[in-house]
C-alpha atoms as a PDB file:
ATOM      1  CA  UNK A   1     310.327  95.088 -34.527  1.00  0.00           C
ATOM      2  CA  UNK A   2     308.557  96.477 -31.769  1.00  0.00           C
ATOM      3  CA  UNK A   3     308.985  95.818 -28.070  1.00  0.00           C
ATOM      4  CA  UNK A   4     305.739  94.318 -27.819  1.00  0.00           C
ATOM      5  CA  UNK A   5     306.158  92.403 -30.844  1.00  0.00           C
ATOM      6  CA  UNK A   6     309.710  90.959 -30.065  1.00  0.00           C
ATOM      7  CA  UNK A   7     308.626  90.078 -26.415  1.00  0.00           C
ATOM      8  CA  UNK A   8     305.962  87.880 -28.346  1.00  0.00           C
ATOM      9  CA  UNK A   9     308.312  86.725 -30.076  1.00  0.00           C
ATOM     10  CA  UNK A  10     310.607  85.418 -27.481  1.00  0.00           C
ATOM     11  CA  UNK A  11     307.237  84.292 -25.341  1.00  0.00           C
ATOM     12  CA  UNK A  12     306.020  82.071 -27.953  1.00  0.00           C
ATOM     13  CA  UNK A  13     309.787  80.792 -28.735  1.00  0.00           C
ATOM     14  CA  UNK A  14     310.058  80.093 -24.515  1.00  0.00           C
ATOM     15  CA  UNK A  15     306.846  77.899 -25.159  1.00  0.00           C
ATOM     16  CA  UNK A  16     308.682  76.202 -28.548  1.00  0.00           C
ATOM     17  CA  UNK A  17     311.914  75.085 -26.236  1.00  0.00           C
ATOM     18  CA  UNK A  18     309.552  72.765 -23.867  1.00  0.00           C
ATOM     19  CA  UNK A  19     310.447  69.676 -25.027  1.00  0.00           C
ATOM     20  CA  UNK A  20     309.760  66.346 -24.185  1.00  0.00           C
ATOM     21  CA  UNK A  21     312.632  66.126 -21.940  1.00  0.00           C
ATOM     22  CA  UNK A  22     313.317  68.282 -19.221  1.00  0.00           C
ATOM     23  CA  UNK A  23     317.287  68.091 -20.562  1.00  0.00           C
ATOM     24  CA  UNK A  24     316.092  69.555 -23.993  1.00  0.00           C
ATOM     25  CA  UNK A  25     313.968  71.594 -22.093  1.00  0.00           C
ATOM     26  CA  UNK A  26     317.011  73.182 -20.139  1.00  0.00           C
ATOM     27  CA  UNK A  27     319.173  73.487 -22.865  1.00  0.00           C
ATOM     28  CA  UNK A  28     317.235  75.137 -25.822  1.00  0.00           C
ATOM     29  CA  UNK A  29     315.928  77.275 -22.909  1.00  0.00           C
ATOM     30  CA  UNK A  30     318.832  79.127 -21.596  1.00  0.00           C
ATOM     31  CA  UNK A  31     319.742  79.483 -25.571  1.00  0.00           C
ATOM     32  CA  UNK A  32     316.881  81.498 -25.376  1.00  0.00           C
ATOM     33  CA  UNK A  33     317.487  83.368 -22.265  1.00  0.00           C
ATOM     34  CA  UNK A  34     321.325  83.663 -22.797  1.00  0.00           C
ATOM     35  CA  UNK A  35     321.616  84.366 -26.356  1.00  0.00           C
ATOM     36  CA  UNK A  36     318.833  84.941 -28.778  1.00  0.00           C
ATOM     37  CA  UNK A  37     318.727  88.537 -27.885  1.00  0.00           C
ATOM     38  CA  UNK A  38     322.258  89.493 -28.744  1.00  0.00           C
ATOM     39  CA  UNK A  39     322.242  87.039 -31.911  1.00  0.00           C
ATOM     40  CA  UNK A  40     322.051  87.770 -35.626  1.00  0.00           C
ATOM     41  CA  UNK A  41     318.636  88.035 -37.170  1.00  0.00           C
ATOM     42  CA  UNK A  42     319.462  85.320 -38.969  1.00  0.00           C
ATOM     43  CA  UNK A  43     320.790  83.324 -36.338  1.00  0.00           C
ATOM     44  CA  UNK A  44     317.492  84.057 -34.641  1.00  0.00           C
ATOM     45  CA  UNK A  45     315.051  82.875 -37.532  1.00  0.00           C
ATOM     46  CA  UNK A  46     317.694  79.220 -37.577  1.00  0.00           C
ATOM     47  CA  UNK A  47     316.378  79.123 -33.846  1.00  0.00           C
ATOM     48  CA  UNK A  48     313.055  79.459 -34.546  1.00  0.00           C
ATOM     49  CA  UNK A  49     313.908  76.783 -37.435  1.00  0.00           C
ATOM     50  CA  UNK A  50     315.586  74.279 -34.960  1.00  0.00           C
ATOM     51  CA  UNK A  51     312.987  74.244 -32.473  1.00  0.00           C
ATOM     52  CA  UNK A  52     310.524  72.419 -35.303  1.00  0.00           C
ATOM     53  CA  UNK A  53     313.298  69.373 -35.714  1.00  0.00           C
ATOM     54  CA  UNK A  54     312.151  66.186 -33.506  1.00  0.00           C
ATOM     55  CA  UNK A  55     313.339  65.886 -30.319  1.00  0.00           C
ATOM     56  CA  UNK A  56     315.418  62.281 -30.984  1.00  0.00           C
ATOM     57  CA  UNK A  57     317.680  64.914 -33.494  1.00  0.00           C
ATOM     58  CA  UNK A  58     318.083  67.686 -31.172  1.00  0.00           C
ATOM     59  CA  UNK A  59     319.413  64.749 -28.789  1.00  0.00           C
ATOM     60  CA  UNK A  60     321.724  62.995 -31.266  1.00  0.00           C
ATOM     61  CA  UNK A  61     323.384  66.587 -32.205  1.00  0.00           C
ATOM     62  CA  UNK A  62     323.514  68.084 -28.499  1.00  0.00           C
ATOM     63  CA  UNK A  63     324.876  64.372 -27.434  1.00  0.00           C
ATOM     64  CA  UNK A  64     327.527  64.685 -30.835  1.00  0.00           C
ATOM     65  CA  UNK A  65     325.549  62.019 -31.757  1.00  0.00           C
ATOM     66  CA  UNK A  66     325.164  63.259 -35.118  1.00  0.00           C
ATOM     67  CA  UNK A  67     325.459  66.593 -36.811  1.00  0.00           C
ATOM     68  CA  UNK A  68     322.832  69.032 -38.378  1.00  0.00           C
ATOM     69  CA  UNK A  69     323.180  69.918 -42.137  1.00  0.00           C
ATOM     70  CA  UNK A  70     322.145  73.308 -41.855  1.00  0.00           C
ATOM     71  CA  UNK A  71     325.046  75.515 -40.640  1.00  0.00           C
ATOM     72  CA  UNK A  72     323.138  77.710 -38.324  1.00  0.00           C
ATOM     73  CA  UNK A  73     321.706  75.047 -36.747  1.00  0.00           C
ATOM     74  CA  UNK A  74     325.460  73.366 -35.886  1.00  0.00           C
ATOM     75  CA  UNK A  75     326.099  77.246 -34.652  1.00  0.00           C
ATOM     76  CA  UNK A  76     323.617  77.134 -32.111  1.00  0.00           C
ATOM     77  CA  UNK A  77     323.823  73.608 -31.224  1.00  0.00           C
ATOM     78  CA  UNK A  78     327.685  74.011 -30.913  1.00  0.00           C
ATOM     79  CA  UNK A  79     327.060  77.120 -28.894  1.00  0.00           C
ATOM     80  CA  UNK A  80     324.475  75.053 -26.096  1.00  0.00           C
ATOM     81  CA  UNK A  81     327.718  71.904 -26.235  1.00  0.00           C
ATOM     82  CA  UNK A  82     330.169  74.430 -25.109  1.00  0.00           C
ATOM     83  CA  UNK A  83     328.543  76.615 -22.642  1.00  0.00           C
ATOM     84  CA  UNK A  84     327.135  73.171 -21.580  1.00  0.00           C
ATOM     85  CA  UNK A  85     329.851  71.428 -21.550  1.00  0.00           C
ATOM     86  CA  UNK A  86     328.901  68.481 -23.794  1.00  0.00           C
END
């Protein structure tokens, strides 16, 4: 992928993370910021994957509320508990 290509990439994904909370908002954001560019492709597409769930999911699994099916998706979301602290 190009550079052009991959910063439209990660622009359009920086758009995706705004949420309907300002929480979710922070947390799928620095994700972004902190780790997409250093994680596996296909750690990268689960992102992209995530970011289409409903908000009230993304809650429940950041919060341990609940847990995602998909394995990448409890990767990343057990990544944003720990650095956050949740």
């Amino acid at each position: 992928m190009s550079d052009a290509a991959a910063n439209a990439t990660v622009q359009r994904l920086r758009w995706r993370c705004r949420r309907g909370t300002r929480e979710l908002d922070a947390l799928f954001g620095n994700w972004l910021e902190e780790r997409y560019a250093s994680a596996t492709p296909t750690l990268q597409h689960a992102f992209a994957d995530l970011l289409e769930q409903q908000d009230p999911d993304l809650w429940d699994w950041v919060m341990g509320r609940a847990a995602p099916e998909r394995e990448e998706f409890r990767q990343i979301i057990d990544e944003i508990r720990a650095r956050h602290r949740l």
